[in-house]
N, C-alpha and C. Protein backbone atom coordinates (compact mmCIF):
# COMPACT_ATOMS: atom_id res chain seq x y z
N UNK A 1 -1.39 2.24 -13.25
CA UNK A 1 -2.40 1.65 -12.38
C UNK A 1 -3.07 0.51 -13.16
N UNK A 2 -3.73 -0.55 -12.36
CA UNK A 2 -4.18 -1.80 -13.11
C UNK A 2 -5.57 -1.24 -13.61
N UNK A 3 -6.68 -1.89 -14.11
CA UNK A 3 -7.42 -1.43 -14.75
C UNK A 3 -8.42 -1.47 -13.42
N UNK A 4 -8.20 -2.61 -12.74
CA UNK A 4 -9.16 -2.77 -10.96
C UNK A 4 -8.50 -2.45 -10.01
N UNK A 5 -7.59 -1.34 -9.70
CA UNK A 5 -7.11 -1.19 -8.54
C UNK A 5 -7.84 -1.96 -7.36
N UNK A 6 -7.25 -1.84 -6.08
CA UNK A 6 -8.12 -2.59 -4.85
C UNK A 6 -8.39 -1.07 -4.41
N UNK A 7 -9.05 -0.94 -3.68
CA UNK A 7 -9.75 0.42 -2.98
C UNK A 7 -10.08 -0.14 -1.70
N UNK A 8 -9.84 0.90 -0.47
CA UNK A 8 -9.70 0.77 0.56
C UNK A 8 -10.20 2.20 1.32
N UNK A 9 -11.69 2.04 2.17
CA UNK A 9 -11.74 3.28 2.67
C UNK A 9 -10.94 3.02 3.89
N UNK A 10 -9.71 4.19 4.52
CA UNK A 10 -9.40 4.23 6.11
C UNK A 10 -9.79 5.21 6.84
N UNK A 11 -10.35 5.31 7.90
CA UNK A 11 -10.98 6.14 8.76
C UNK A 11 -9.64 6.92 9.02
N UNK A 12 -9.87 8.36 9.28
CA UNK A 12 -8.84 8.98 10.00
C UNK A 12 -9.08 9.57 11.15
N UNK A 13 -8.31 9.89 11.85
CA UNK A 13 -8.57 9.67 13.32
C UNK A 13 -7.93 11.20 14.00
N UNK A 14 -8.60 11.31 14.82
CA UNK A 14 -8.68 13.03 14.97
C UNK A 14 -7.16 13.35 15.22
N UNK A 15 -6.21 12.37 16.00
CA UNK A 15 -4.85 12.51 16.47
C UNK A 15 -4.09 12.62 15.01
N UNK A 16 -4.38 11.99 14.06
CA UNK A 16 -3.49 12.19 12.85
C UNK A 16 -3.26 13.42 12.40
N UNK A 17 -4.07 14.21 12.77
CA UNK A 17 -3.57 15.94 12.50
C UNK A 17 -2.80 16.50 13.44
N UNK A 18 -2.25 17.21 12.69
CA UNK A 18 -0.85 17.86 13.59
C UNK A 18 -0.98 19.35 13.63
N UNK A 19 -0.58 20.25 14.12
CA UNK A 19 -0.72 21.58 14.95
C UNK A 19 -1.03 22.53 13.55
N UNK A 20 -1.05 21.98 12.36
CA UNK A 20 -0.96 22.85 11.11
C UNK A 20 -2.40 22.39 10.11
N UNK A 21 -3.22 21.91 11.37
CA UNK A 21 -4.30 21.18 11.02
C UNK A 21 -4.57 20.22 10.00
N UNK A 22 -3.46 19.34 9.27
CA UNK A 22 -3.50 18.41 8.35
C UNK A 22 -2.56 17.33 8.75
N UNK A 23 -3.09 16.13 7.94
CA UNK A 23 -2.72 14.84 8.47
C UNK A 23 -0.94 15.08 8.26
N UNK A 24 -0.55 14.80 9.23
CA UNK A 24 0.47 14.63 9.55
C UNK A 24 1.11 13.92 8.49
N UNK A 25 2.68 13.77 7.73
CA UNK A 25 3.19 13.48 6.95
C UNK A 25 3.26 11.89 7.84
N UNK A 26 3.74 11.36 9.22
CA UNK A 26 4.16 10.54 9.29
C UNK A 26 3.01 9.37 9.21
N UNK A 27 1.49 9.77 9.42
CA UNK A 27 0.49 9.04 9.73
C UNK A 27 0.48 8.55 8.65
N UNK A 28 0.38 9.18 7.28
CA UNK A 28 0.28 8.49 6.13
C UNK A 28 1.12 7.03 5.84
N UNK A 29 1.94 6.83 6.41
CA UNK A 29 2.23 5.28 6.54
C UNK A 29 1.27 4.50 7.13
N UNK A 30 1.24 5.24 8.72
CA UNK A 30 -0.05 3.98 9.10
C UNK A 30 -1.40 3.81 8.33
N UNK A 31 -1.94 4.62 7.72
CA UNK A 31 -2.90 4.33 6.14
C UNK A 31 -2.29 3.69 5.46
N UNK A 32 -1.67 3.64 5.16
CA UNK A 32 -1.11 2.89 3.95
C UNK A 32 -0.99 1.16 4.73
N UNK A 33 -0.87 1.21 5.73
CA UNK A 33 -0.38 -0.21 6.65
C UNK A 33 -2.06 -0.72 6.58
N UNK A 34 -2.77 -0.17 7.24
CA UNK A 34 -3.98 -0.36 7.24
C UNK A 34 -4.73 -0.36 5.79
N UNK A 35 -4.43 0.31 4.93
CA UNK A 35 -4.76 -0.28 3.60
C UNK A 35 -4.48 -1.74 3.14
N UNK A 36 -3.12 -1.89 3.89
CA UNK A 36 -2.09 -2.92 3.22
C UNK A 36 -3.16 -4.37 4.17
N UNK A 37 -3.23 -3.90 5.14
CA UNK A 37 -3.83 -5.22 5.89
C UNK A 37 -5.09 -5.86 5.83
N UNK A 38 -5.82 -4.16 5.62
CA UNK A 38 -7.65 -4.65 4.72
C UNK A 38 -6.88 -5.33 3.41
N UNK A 39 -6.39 -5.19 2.23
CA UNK A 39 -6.02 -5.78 1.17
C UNK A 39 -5.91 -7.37 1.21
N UNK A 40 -4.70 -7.72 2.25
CA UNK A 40 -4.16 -9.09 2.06
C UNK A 40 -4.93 -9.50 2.47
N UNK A 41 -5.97 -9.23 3.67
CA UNK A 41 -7.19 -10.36 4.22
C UNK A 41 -8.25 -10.56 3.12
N UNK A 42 -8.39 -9.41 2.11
CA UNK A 42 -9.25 -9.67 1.10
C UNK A 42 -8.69 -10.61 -0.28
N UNK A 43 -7.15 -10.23 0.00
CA UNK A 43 -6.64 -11.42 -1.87
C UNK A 43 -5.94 -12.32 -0.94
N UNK A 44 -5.79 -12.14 0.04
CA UNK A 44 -5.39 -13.90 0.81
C UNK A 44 -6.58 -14.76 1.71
N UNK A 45 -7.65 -14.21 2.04
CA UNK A 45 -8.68 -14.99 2.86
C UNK A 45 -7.59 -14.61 4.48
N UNK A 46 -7.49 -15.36 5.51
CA UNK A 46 -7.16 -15.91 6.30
C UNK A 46 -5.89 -15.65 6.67
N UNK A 47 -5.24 -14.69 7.05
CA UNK A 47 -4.16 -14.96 7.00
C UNK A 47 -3.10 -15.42 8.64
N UNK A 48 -3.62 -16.92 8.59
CA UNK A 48 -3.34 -17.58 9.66
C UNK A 48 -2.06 -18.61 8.91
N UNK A 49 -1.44 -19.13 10.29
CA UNK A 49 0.13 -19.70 10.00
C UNK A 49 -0.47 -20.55 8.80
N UNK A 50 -0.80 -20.71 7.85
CA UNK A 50 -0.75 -21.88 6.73
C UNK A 50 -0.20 -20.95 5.43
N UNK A 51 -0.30 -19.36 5.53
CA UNK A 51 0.01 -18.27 4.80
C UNK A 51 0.91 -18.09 5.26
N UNK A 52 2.22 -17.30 4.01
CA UNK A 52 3.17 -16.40 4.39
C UNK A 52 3.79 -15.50 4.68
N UNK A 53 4.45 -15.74 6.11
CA UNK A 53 4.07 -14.09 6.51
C UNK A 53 5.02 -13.12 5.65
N UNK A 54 4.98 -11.99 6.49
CA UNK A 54 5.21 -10.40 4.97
C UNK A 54 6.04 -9.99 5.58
N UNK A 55 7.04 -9.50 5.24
CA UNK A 55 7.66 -8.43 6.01
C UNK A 55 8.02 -7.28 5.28
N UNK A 56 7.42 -6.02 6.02
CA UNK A 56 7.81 -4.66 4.80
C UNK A 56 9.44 -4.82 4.50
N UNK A 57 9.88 -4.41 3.48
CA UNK A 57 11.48 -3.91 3.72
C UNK A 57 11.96 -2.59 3.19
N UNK A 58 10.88 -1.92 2.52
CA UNK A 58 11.26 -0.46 2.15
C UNK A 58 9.80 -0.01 1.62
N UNK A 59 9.69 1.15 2.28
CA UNK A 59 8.40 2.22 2.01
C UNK A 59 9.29 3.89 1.26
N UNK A 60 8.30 4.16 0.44
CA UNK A 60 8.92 5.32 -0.20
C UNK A 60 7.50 6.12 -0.52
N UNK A 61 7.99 7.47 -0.12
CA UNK A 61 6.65 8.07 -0.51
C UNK A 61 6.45 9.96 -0.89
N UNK A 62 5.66 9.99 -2.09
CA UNK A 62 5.90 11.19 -2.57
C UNK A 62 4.60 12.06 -1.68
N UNK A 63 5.04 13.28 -1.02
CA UNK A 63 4.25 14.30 -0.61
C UNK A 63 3.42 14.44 -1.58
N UNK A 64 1.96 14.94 -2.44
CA UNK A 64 2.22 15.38 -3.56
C UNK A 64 1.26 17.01 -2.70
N UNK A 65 0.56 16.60 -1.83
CA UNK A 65 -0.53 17.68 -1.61
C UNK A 65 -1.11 18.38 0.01
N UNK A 66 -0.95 18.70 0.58
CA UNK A 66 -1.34 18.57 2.18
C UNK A 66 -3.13 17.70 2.43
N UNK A 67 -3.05 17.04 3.02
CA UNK A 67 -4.43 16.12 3.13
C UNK A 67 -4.90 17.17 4.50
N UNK A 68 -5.46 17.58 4.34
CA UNK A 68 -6.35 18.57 5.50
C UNK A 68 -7.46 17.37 6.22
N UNK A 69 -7.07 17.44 7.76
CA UNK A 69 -8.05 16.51 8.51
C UNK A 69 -9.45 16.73 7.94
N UNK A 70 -10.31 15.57 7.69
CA UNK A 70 -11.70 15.19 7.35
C UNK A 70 -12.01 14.22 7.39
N UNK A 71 -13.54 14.23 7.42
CA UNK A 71 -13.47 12.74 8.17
C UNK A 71 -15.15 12.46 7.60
N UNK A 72 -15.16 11.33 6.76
CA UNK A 72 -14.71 10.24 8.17
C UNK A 72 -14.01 9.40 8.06
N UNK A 73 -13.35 9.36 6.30
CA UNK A 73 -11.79 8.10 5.69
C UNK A 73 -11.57 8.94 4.32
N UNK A 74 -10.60 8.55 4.64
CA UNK A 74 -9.49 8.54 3.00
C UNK A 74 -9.44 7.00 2.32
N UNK A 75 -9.53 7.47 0.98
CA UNK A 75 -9.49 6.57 -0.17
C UNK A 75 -8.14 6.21 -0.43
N UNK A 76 -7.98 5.05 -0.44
CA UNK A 76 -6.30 4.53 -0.92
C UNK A 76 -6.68 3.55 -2.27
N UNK A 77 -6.26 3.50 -3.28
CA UNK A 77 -5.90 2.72 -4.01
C UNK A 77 -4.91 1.94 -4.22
N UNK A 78 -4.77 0.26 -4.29
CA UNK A 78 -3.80 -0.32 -3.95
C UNK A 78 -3.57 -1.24 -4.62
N UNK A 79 -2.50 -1.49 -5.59
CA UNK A 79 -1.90 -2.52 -6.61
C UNK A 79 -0.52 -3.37 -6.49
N UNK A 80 -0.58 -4.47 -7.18
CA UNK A 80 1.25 -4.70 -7.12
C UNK A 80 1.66 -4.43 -8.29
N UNK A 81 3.04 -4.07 -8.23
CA UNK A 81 3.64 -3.24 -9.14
C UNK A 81 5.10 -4.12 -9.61
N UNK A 82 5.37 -5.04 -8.75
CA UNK A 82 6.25 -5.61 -9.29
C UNK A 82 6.10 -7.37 -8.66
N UNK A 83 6.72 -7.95 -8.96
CA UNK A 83 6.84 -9.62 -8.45
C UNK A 83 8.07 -10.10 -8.42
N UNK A 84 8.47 -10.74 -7.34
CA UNK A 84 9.99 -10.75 -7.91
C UNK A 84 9.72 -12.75 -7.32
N UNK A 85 11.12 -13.39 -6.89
CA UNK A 85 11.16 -14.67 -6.22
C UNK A 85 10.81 -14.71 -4.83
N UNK A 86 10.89 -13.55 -4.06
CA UNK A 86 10.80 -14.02 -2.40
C UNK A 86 10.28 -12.60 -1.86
N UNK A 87 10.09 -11.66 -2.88
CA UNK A 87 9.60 -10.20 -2.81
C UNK A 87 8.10 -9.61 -3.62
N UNK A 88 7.63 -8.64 -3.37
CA UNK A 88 6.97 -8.28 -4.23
C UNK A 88 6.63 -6.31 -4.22
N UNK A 89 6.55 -5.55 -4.88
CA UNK A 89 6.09 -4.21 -4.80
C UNK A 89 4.59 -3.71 -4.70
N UNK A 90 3.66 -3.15 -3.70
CA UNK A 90 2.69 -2.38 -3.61
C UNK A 90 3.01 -0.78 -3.65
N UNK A 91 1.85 -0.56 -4.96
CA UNK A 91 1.79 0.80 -5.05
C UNK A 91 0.31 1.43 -4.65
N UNK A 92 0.49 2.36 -3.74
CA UNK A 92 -0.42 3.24 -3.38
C UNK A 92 -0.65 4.84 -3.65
N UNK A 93 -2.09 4.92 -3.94
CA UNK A 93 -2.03 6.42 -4.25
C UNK A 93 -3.10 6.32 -3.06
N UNK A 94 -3.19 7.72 -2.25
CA UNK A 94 -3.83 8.20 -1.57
C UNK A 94 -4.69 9.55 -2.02
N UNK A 95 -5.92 9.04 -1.91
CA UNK A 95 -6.99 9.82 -2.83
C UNK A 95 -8.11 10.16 -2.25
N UNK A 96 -8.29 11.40 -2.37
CA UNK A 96 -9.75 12.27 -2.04
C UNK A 96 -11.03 11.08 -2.25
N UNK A 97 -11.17 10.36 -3.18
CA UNK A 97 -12.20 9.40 -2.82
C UNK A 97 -12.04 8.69 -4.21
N UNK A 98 -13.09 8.01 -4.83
CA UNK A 98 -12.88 6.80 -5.80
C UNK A 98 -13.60 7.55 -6.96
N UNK A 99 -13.60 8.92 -7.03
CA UNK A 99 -13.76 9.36 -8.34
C UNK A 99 -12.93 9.52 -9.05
N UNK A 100 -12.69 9.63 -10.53
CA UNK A 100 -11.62 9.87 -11.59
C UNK A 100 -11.21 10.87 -11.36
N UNK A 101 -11.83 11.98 -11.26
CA UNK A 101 -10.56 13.50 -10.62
C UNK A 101 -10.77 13.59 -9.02
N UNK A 102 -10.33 12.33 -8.65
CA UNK A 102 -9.94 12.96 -7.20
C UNK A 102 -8.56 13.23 -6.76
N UNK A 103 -8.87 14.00 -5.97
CA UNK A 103 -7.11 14.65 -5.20
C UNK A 103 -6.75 13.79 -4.85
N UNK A 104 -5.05 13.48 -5.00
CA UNK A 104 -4.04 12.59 -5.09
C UNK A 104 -3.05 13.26 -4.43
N UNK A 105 -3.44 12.91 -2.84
CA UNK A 105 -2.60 13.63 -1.82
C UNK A 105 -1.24 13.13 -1.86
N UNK A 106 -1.15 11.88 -1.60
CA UNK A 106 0.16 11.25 -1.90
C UNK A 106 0.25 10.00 -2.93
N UNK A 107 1.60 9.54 -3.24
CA UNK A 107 1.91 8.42 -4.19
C UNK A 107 2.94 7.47 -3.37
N UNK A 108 2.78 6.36 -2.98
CA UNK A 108 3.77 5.57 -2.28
C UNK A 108 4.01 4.10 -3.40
N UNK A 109 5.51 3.90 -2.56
CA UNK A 109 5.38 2.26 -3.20
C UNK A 109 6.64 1.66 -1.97
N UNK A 110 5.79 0.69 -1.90
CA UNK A 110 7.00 -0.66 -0.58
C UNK A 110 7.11 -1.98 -1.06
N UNK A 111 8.33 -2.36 -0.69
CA UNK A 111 8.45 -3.95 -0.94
C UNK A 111 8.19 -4.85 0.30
N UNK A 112 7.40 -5.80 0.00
CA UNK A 112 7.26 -6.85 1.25
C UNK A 112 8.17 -8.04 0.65
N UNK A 113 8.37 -8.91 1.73
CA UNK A 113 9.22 -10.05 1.51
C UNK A 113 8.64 -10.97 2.65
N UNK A 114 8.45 -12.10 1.85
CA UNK A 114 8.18 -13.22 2.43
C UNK A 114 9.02 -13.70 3.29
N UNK A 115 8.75 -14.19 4.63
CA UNK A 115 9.80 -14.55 5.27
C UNK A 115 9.54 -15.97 5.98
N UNK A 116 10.43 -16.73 6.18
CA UNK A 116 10.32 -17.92 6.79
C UNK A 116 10.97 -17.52 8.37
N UNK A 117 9.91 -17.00 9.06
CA UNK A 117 9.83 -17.10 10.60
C UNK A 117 11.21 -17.75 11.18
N UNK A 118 11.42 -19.40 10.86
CA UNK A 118 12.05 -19.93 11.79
C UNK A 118 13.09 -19.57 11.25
N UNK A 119 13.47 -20.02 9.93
CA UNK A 119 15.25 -19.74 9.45
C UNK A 119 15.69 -18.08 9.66
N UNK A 120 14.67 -17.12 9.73
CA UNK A 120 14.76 -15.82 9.75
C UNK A 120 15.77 -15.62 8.65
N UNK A 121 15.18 -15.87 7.45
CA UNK A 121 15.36 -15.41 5.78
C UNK A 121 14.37 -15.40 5.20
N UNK A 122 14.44 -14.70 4.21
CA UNK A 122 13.67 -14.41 3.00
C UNK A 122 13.04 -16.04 2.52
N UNK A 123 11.76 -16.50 1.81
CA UNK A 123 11.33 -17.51 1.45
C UNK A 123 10.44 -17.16 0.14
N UNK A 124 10.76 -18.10 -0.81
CA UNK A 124 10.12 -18.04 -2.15
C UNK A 124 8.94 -17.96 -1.94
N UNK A 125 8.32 -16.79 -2.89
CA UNK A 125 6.38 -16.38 -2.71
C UNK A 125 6.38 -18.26 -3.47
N UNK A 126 5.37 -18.15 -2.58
CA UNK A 126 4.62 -19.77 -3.18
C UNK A 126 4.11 -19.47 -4.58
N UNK A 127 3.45 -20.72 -5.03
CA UNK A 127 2.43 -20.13 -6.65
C UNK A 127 1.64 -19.91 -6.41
N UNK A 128 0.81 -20.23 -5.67
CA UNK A 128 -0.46 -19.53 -4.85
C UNK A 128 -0.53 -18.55 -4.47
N UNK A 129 0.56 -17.36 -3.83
CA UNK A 129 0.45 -16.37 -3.29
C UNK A 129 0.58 -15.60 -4.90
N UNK A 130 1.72 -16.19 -5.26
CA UNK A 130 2.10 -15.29 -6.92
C UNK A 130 0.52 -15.10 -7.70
N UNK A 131 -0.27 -16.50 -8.15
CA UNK A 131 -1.16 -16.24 -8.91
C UNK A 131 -2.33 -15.11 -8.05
N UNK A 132 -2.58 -15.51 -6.92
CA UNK A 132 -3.42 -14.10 -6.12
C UNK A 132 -2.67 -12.83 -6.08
N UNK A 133 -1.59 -12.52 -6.26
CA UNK A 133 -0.89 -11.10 -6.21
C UNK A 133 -1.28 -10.33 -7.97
N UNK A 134 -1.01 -11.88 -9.04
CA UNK A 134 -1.18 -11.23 -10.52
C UNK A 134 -2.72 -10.56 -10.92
N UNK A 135 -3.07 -11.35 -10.20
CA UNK A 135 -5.01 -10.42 -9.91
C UNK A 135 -5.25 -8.81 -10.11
N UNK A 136 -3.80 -7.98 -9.31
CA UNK A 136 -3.49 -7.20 -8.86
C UNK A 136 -2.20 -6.20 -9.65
N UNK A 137 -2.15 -6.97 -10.26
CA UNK A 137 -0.41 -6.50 -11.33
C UNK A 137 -0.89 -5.13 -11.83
N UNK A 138 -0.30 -3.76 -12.09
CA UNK A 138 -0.27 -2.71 -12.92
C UNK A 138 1.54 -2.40 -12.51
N UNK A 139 1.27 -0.61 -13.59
CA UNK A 139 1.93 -0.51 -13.58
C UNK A 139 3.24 -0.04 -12.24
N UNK A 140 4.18 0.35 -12.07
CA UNK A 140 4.60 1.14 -11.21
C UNK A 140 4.14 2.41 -11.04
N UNK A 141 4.21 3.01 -9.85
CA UNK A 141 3.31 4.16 -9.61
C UNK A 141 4.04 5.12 -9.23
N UNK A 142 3.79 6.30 -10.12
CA UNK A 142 5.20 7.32 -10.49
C UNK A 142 5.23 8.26 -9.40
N UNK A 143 6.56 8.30 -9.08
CA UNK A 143 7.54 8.53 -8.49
C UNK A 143 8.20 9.31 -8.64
N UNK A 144 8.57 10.83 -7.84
CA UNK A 144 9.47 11.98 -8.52
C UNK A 144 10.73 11.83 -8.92
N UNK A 145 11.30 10.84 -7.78
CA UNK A 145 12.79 10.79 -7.96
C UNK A 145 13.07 10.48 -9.34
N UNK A 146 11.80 8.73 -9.50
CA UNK A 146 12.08 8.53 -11.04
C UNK A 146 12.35 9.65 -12.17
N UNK A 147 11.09 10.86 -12.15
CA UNK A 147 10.64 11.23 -13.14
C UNK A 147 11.94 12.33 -13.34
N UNK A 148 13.60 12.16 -12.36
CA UNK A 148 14.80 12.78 -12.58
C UNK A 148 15.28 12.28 -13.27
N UNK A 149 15.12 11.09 -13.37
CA UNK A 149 16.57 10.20 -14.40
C UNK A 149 16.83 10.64 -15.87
């Protein structure tokens, strides 16, 4: 994790629980989306056609804990984890709140890719988007599968 993660409270919403009274495994994406979208409006300003748009291309995400409905938001912490030419990695932990021992319901990480709308391909992160993403740089955010190799 970077030393300033971004932090993001998301409201949860009474439908996100499922018959076993905890947030549903699949909702935790849409937190994480809604993390992802409070984020870029805060390290991009504006994000009207003069910005580039994003496109997810892979989400991965570790169960670690059952998140039992409560309310009135969950804490996400949110970094980039990697940078590439036309890509980049966000890692998220999903957390009981913004204290040092809080519960760490889940651990995710996705790649977005810049895309050029009209050619419908991939397009080089500008230097502008790169230097506002390095703001944000830590490490990768561990991962079970990894912790097989």
């Amino acid at each position: 994790m970077p030393k300033r993660p971004y932090y993001v409270d998301v409201p949860l919403r009474w439908s996100d629980m499922d018959a076993n009274r905890h947030v549903n495994n699949v909702q935790f994406l849409r937190l994480l989306e809604e993390a992802r979208v409070l984020g870029m409006r805060e390290w991009f300003g504006d994000l009207g056609h003069d910005k580039q748009p994003l496109l997810v291309a892979r989400s991965e995400i570790d169960y670690l804990q059952q998140l039992p409905y409560r309310g009135p938001t969950i804490t996400i912490a949110m970094w980039v984890s990697r940078i590439a030419a036309a890509s980049f990695d966000l890692a998220y932990e999903v957390l009981s709140s913004r204290e040092e021992d809080a519960t760490v319901y889940a651990r995710s990480e996705g790649t977005l890719v810049t895309f050029d709308m009209e050619m419908q391909r991939p397009s080089r992160i500008s230097a502008e988007t790169k230097a506002d993403l390095e703001k944000y740089l830590g490490e990768p955010v561990p991962m079970k599968r990894r912790d097989r190799r």
